[in-house]
Protein backbone atom coordinates (compact mmCIF):
# COMPACT_ATOMS: atom_id res chain seq x y z
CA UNK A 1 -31.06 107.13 -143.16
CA UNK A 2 -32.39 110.12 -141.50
CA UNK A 3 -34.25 110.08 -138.21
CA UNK A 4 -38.03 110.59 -138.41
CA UNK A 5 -39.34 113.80 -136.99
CA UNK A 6 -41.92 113.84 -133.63
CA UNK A 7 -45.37 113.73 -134.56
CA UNK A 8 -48.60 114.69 -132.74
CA UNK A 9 -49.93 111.01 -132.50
CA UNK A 10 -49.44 110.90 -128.65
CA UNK A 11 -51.38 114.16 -127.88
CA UNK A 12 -53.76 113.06 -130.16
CA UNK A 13 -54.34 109.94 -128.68
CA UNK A 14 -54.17 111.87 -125.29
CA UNK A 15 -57.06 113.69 -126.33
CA UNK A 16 -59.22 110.61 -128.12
CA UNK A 17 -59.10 109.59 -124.53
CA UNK A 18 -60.96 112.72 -123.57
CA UNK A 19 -57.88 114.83 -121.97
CA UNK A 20 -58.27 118.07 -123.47
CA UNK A 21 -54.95 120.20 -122.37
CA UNK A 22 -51.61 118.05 -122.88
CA UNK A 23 -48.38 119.29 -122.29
CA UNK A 24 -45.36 117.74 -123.11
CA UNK A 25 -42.73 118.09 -120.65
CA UNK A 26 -38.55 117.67 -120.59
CA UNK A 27 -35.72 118.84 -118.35
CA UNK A 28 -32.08 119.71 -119.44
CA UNK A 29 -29.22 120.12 -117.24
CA UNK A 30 -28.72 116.69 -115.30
CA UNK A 31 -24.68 116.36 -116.53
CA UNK A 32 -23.71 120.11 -115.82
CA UNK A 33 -21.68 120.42 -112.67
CA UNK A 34 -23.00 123.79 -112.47
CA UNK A 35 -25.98 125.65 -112.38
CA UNK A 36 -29.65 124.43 -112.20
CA UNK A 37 -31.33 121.66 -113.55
CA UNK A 38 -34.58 123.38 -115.96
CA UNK A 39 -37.64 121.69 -117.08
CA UNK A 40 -40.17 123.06 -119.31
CA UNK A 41 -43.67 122.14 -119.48
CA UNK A 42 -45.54 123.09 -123.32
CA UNK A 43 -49.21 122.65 -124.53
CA UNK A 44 -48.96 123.56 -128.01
CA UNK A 45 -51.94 124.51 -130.33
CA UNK A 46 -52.15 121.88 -133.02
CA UNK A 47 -53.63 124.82 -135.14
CA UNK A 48 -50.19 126.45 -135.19
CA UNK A 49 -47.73 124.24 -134.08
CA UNK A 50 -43.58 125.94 -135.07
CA UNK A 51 -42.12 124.69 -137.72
CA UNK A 52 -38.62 122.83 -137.17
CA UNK A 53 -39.59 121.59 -134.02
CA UNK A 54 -37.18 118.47 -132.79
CA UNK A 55 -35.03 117.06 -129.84
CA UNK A 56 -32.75 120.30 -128.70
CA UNK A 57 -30.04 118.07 -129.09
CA UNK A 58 -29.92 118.14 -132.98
CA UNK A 59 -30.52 121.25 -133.45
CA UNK A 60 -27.99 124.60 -133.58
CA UNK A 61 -28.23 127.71 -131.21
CA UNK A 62 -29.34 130.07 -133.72
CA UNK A 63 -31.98 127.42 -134.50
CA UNK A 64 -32.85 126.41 -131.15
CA UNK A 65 -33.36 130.22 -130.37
CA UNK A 66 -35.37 130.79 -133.44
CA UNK A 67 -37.98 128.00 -132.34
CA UNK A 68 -38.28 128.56 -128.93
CA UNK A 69 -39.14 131.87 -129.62
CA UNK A 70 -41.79 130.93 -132.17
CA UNK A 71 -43.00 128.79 -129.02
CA UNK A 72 -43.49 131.34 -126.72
CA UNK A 73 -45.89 133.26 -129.00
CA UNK A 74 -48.10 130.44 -129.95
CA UNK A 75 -47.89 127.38 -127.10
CA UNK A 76 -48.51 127.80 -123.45
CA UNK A 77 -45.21 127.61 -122.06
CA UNK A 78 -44.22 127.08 -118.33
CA UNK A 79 -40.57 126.81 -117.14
CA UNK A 80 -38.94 126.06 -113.49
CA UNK A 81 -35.66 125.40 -111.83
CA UNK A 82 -34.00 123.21 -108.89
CA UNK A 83 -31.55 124.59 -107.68
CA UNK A 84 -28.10 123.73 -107.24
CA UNK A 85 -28.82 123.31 -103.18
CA UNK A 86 -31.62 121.38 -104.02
CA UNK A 87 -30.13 119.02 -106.30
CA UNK A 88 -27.09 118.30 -103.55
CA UNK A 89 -29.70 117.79 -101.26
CA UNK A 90 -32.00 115.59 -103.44
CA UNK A 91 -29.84 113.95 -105.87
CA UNK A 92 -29.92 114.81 -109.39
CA UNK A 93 -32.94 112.57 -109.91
CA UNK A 94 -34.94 114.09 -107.84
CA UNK A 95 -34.01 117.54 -108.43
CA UNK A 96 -35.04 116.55 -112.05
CA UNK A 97 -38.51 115.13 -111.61
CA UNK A 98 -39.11 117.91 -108.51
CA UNK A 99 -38.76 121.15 -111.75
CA UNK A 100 -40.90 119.00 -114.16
CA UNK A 101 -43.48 118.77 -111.47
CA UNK A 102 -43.30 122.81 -111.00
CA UNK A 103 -42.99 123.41 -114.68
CA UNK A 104 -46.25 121.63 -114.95
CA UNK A 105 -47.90 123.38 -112.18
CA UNK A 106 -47.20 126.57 -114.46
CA UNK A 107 -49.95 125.85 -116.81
CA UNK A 108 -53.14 124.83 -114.69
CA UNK A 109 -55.58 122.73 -116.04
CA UNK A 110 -53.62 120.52 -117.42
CA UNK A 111 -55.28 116.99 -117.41
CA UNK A 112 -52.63 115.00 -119.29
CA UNK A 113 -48.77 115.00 -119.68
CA UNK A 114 -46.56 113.44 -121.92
CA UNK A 115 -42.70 113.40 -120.07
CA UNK A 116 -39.72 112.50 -121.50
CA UNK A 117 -37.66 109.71 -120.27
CA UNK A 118 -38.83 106.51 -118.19
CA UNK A 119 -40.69 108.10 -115.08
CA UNK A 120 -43.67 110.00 -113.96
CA UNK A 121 -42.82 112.54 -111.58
CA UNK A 122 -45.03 111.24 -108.37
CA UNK A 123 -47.93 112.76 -107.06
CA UNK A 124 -49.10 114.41 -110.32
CA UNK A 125 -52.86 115.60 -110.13
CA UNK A 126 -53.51 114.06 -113.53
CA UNK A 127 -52.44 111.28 -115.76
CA UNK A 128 -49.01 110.99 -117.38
CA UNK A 129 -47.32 109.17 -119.75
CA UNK A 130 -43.63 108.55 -119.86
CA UNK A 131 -42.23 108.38 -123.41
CA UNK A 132 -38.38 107.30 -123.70
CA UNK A 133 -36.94 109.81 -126.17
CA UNK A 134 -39.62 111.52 -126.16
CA UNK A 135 -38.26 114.50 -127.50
CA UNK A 136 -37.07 112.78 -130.58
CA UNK A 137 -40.55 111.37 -130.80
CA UNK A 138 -43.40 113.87 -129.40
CA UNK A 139 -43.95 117.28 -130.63
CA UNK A 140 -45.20 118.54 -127.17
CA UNK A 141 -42.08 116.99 -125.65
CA UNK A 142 -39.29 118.33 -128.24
CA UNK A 143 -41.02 122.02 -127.84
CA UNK A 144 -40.17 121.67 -123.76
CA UNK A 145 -36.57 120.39 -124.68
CA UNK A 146 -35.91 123.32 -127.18
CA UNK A 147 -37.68 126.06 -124.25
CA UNK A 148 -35.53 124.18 -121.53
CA UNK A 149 -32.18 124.37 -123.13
CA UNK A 150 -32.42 128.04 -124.25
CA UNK A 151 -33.72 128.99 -120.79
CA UNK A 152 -31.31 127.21 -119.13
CA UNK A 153 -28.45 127.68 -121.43
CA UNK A 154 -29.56 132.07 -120.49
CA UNK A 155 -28.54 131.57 -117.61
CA UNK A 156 -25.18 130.22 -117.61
CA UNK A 157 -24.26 132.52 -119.83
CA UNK A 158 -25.12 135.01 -117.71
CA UNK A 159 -23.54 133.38 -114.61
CA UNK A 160 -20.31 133.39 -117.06
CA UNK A 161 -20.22 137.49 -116.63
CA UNK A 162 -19.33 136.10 -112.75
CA UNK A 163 -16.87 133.55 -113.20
CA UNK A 164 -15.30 133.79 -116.57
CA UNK A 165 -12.94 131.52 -116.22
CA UNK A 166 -14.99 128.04 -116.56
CA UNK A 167 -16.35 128.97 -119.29
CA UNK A 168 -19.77 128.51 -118.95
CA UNK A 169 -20.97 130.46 -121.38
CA UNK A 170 -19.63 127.83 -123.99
CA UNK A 171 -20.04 124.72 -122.15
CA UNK A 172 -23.20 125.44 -119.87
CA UNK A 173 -21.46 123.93 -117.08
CA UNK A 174 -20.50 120.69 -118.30
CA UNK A 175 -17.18 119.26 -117.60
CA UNK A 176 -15.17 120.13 -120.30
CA UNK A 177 -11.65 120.17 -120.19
CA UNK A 178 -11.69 124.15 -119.76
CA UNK A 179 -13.94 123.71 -116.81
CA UNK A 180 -12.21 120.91 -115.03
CA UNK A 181 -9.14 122.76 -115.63
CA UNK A 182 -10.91 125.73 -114.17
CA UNK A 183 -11.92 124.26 -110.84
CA UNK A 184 -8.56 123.01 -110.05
CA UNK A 185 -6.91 126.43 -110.49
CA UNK A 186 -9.56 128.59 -108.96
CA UNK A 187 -11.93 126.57 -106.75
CA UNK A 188 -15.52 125.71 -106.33
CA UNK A 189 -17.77 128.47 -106.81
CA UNK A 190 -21.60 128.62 -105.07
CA UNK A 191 -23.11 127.77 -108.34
CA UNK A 192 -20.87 124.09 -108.42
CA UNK A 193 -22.71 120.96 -107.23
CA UNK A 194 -20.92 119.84 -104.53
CA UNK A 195 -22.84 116.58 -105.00
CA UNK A 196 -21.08 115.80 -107.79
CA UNK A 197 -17.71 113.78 -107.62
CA UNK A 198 -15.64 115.95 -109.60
CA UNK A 199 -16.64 118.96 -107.48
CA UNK A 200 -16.65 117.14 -104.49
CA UNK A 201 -13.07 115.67 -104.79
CA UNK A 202 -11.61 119.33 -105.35
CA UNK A 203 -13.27 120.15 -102.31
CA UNK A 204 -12.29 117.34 -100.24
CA UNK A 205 -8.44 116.52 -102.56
CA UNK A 206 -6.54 117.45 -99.26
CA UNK A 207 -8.41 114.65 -97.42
């Protein structure tokens, strides 16, 4: 049976509420043991809203490319980072909810937000309501998953042109075999999470 597509029911009964600017909102990156974790915040206009939009996840490159480009020219589109400092510091969690909360003080004016997963970032200005799998279920939110992942996925593949060997451009800095293999023989780069126990036992094996 195939899975139904997102639909615009939850910004539109944002809106019969009386928001008028919701943005769906998603992060990518909380596996990696490398690089940043990227949210993406998107207030789409229902008058043009990109065809093919759905959870990255299920979609190809060439696809997801093809969208989130068609998003850019007709949504409002805000994206942010936390870094790989910040997310040792934090924990992953927090690094998570801490670039939704700046990708969503990209687009001001916002006065309701639809986020993927099971929390509200805290201390949001406005309301917000958490949707699990939301970006297999909300148009706003699968738009932010698509922008997330290519943004993101940019730039590991241009970290890649640094450290070649782990093989980020193919794996985004996930732990793959290649990359595990990769961190054994050549060490922890500045763009690892230390915070993370596969990194962190390298670091630490002769202890």
């Amino acid at each position: 049976m195939p899975r139904p597509a997102p639909d615009f029911s939850r910004e539109a009964a944002a809106r019969a509420t009386g928001a008028h600017r919701v943005v769906g909102v998603d992060e990518v990156g909380r596996g990696p043991l490398a690089g940043p974790v990227t949210a993406a915040a998107v207030r789409l206009d229902p008058a043009h809203i990109p065809a093919g939009l759905a959870d990255s996840k299920v979609l190809s490159a060439a696809q997801r490319a093809r969208i989130a480009a068609a998003i850019h020219e007709t949504a409002d589109v805000s994206i942010a980072h936390a870094s790989v400092a910040e997310i040792d510091d934090l924990n992953i969690l927090q690094a998570s909810l801490l670039a939704m909360r700046r990708a969503m003080a990209g687009l001001p004016g916002t006065d309701f937000a639809l986020i993927d997963g099971n929390r509200v970032p805290p201390g949001l200005p406005f309301r917000a309501l958490a949707v699990v799998r939301g970006d297999a279920l909300c148009l706003s939110i699968a738009a932010a998953s698509i922008v997330a992942k290519v943004a993101r996925d940019a730039i590991m593949v241009d970290l890649a042109q640094q450290y070649p060997p782990y093989g980020w451009d193919a794996n985004a800095g996930y732990p793959t075999k290649r990359h595990l293999q990769a961190l054994l023989d050549f060490g922890v780069t500045p763009w690892h999470r230390r915070s993370f126990r596969p990194v962190h036992n390298i670091l630490y094996q002769d202890n």
